[in-house]
Protein backbone atom coordinates (compact mmCIF):
# COMPACT_ATOMS: atom_id res chain seq x y z
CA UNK A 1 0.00 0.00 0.00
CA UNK A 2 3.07 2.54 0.90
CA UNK A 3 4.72 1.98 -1.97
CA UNK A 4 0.96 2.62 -3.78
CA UNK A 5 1.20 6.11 -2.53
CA UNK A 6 4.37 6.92 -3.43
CA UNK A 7 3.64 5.74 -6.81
CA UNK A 8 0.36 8.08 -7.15
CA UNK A 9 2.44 10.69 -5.80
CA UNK A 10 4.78 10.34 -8.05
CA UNK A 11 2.69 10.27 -11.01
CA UNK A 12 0.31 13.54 -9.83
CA UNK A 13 3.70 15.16 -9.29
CA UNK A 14 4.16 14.74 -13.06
CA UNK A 15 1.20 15.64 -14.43
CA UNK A 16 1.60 19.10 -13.09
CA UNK A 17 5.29 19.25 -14.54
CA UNK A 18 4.38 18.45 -17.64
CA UNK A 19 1.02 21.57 -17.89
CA UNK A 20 3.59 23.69 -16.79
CA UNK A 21 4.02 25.20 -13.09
CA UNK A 22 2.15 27.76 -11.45
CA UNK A 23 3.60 29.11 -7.99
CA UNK A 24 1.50 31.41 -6.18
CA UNK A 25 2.42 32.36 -2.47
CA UNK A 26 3.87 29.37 -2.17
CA UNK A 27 0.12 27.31 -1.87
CA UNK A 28 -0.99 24.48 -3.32
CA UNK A 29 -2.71 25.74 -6.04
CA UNK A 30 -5.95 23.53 -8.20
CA UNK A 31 -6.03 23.38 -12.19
CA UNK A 32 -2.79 21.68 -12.93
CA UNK A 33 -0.14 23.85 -10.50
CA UNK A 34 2.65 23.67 -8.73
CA UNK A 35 3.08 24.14 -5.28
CA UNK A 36 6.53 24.65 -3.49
CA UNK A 37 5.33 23.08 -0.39
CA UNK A 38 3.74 20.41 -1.10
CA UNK A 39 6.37 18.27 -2.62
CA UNK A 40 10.46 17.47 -1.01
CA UNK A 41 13.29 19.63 -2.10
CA UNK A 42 14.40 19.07 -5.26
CA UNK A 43 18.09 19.88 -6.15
CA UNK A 44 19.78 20.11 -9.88
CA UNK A 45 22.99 19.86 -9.54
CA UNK A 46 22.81 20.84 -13.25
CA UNK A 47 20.35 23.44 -13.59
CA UNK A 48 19.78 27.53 -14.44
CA UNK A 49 16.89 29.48 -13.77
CA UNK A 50 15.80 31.65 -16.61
CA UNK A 51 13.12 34.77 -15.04
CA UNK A 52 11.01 36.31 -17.77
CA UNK A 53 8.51 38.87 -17.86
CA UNK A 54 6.20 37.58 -19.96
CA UNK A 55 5.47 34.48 -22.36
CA UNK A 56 7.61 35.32 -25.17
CA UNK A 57 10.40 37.34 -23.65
CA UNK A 58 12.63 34.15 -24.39
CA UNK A 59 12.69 34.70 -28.04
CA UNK A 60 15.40 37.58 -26.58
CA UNK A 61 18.08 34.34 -25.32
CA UNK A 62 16.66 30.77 -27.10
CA UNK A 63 19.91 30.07 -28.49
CA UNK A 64 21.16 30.39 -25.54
CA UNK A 65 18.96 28.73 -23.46
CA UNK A 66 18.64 25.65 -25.84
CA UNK A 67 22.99 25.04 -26.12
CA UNK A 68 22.28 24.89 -22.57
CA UNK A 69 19.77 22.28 -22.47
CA UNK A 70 22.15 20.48 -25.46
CA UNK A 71 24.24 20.24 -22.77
CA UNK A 72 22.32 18.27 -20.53
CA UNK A 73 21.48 21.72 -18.04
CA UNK A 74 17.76 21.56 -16.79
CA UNK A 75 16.81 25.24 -17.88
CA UNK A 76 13.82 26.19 -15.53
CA UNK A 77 12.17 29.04 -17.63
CA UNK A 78 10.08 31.39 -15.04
CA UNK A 79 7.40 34.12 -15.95
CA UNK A 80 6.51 36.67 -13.76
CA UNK A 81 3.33 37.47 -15.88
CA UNK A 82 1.48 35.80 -18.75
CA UNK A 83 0.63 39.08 -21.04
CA UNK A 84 -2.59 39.01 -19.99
CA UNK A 85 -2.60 43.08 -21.18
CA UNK A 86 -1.01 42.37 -24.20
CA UNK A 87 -2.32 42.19 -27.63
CA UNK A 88 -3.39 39.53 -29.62
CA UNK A 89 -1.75 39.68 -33.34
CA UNK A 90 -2.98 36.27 -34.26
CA UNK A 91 -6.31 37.18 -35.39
CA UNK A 92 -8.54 35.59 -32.57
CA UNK A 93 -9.17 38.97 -30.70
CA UNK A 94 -8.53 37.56 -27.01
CA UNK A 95 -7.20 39.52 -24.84
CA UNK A 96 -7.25 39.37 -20.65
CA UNK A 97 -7.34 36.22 -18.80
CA UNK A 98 -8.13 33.96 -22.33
CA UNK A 99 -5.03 35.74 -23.57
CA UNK A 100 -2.89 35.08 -21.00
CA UNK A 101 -4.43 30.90 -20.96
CA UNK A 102 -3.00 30.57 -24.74
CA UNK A 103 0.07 32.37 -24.01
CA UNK A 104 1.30 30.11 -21.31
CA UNK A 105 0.22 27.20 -23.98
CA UNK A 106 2.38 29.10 -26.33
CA UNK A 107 5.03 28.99 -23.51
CA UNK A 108 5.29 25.44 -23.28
CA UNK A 109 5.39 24.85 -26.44
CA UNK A 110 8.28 27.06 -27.34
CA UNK A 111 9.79 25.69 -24.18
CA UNK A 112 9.56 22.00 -25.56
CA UNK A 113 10.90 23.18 -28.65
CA UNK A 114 14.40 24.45 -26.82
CA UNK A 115 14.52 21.35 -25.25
CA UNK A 116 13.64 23.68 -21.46
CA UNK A 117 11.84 22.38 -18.62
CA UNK A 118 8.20 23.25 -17.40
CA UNK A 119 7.87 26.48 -17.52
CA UNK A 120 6.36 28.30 -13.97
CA UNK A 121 3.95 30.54 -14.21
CA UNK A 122 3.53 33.17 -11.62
CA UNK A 123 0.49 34.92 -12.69
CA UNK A 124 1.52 38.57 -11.68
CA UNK A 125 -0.58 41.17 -13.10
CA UNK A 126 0.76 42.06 -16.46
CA UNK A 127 2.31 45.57 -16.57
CA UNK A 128 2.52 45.88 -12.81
CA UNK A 129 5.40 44.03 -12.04
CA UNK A 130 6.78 47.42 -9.99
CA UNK A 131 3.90 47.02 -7.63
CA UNK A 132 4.44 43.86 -6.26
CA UNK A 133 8.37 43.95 -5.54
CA UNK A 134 8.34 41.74 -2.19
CA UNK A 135 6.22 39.17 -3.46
CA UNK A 136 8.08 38.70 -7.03
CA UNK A 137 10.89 38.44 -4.87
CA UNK A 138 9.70 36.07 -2.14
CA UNK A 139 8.16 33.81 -5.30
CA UNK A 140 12.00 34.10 -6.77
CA UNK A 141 13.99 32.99 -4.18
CA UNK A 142 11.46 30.06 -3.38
CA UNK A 143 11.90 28.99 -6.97
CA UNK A 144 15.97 29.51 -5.91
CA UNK A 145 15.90 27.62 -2.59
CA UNK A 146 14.45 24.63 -3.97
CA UNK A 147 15.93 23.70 -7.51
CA UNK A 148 19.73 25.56 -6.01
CA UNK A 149 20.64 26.06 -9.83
CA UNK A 150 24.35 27.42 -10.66
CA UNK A 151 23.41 30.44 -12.46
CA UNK A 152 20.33 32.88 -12.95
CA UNK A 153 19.44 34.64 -16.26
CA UNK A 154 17.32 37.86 -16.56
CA UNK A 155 17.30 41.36 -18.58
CA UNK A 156 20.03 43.78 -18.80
CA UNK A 157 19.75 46.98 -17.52
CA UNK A 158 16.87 48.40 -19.67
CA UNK A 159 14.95 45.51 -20.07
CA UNK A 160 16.56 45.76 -24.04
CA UNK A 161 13.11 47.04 -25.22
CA UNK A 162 12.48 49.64 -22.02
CA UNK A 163 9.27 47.70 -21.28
CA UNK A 164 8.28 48.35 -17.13
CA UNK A 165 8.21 44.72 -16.23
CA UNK A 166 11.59 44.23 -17.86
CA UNK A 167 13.24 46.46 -16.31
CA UNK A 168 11.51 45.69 -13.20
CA UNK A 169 13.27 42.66 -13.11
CA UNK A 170 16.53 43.43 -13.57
CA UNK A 171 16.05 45.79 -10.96
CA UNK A 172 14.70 43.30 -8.40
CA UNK A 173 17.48 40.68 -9.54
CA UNK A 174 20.38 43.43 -9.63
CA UNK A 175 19.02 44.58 -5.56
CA UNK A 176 19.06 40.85 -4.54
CA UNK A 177 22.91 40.95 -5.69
CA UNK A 178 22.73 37.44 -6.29
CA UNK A 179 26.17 36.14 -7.10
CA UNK A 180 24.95 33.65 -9.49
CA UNK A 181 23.29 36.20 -11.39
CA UNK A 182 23.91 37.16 -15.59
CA UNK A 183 22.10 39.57 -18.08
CA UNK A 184 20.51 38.85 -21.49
CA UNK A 185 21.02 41.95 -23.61
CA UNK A 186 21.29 43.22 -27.30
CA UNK A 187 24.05 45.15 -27.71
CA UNK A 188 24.41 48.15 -30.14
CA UNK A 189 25.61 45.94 -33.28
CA UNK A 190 23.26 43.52 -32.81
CA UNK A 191 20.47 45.91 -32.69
CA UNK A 192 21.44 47.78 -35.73
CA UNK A 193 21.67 44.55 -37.56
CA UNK A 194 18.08 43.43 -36.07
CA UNK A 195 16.67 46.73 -37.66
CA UNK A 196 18.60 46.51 -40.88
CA UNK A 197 16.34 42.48 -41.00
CA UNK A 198 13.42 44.40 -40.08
CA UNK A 199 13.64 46.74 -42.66
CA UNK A 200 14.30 44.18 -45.65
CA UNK A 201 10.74 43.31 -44.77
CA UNK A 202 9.08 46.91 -44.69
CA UNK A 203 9.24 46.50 -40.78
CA UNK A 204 10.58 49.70 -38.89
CA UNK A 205 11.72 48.43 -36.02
CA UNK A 206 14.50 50.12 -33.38
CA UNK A 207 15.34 48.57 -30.37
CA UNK A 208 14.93 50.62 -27.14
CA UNK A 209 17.27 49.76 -24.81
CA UNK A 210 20.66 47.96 -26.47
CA UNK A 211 23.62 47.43 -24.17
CA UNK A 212 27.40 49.17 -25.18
CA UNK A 213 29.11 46.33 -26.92
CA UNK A 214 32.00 46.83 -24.44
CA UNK A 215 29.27 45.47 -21.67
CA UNK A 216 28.92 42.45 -23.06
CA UNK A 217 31.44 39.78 -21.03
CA UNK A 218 30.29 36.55 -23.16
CA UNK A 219 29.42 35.91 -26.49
CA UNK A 220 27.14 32.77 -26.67
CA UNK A 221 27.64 30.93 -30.56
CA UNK A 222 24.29 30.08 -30.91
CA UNK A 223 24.28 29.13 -34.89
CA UNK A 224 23.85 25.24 -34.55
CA UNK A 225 20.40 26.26 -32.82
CA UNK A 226 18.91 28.72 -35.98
CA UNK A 227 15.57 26.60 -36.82
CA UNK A 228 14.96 25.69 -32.68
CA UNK A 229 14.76 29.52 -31.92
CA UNK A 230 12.93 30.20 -35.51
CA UNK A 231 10.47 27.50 -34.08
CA UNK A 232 9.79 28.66 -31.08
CA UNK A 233 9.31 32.47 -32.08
CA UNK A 234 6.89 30.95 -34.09
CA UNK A 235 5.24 29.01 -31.14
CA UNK A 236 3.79 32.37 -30.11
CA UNK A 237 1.13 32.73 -32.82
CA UNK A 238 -0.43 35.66 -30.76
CA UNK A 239 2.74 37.94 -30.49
CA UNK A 240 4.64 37.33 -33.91
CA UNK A 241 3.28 37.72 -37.30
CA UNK A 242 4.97 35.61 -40.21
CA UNK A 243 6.65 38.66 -41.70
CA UNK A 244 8.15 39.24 -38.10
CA UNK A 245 9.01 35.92 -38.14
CA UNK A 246 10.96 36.24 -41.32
CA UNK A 247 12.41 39.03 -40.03
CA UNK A 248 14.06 37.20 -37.00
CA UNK A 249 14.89 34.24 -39.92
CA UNK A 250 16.81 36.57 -41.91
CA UNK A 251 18.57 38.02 -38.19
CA UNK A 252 19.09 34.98 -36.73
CA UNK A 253 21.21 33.97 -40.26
CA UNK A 254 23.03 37.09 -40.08
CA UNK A 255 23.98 37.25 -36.26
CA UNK A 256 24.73 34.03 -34.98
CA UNK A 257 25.69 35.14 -31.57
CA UNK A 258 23.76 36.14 -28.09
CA UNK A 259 24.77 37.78 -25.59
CA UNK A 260 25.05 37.67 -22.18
CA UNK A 261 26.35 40.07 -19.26
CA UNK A 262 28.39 38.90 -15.82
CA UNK A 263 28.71 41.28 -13.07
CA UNK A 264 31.51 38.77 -11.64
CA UNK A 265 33.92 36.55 -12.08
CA UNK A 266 31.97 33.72 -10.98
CA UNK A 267 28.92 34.29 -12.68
CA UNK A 268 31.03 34.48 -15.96
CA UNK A 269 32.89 31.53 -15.17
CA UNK A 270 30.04 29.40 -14.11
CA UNK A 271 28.38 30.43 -17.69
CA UNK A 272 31.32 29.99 -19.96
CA UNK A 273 31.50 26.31 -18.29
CA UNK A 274 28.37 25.57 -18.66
CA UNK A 275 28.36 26.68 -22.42
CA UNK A 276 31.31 25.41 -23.30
């Protein structure tokens, strides 16, 4: 009978991995979530914590994220929101909570593309991020306590596009001083090449918020992973048109390389190991 539970337990445990994970407060949760307390510590050796704002946002670092998982890391994508005030582009005219349902489907999907793990889904309100500092934070270093991973990834300074929540993060990230921490940025060549791909297509499109190319501490040769991060872009059927997806086609041919920034040696050195 014991070993009857375990087995149940077991196999609930993995039906919620595989809808993807909510955490919220730290409570069980009902409809397929995750709860941090109601299952043992799990630690990977092996593993990185990717925070996002919103479903999407890992279009920005899926090269890098999948040479990761190619290398047998468990990459625990996390979203602080799920664009529930964003706009639909896909024709389907959804928008709050429906919106935000299909883009965490479009989430895991793009996440099984990369090769990531379940992605967690906080459920923060969309655009707010700024208002609820202690509890992103709290939810963040539950997520941290539990899988232990060797690095964290979020946005550079400027969230590369100057969106609130981006920003927002880096911010909370940056004030946690975690010394496992690294950036995901654009710098200034790879954003004029991203608008010179836009504009082949009739797109005018300038990024925001690049970083100085002297920022940048790795380069991250991403070129054996074009169609994976094509695919997934492409996963997210409400955000990305197919000319915007071309666009990113004709980028990701021209600049095989992300980016990534340290703020110490052992951040960088943990990265360049992990990437090697």
């Amino acid at each position: 009978m014991g070993q009857m539970i375990r087995l149940t337990l077991m196999l609930l445990i993995l039906a919620m991995w595989v809808t993807g994970c909510h955490l919220e407060n730290g409570a069980a949760q009902s409809g397929g979530t995750y709860s941090m307390e109601s299952v043992e510590e799990v630690t990977d050796p092996l593993s990185v914590i990717a925070i996002f704002a919103h479903p999407d946002d890992e279009t920005w670092i899926s090269g890098t994220l999948a040479k990761l998982a190619d290398h047998r890391v468990k990459v625990f994508p996390v979203y602080a929101t799920s664009g529930d005030a964003g706009s639909d582009r896909s024709g389907l005219e959804t928008s709050g909570s429906e919106l935000a349902l299909i883009r965490e489907q479009e989430a895991i999907a793009a996440s099984q593309i990369l090769g990531l793990q379940s992605p967690m889904f906080l459920r923060f309100p969309d655009g707010k991020l700024n208002q609820y500092p202690q509890e992103v934070v709290k939810q963040l270093n539950a997520i941290l306590e539990q899988k232990k991973p060797l690095a964290i990834l979020t946005f550079a300074e400027g969230g590369i596009t100057g969106n609130g929540d981006h920003k927002t993060l880096n911010r909370l990230v940056s004030a946690q001083s975690y010394p496992i921490a690294g950036y995901f940025g654009v710098s200034h060549s790879r954003a004029e090449a991203l608008a010179i791909s836009a504009n082949k297509f009739g797109i005018d499109y300038k990024l925001a918020m690049p970083v100085s190319d002297a920022s940048v501490t790795i380069r991250v040769d991403v070129s054996s992973f074009t169609t994976q991060r094509v695919e997934a872009m492409a996963s997210h059927k409400t955000q990305f048109s197919p000319v915007l997806i071309t666009a990113f086609t004709d980028f990701t041919d021209s600049e095989p390389l992300e980016e990534l920034i340290s703020v110490n040696e052992e951040s960088r050195t943990v990265l360049i190991r992990l990437l090697e």
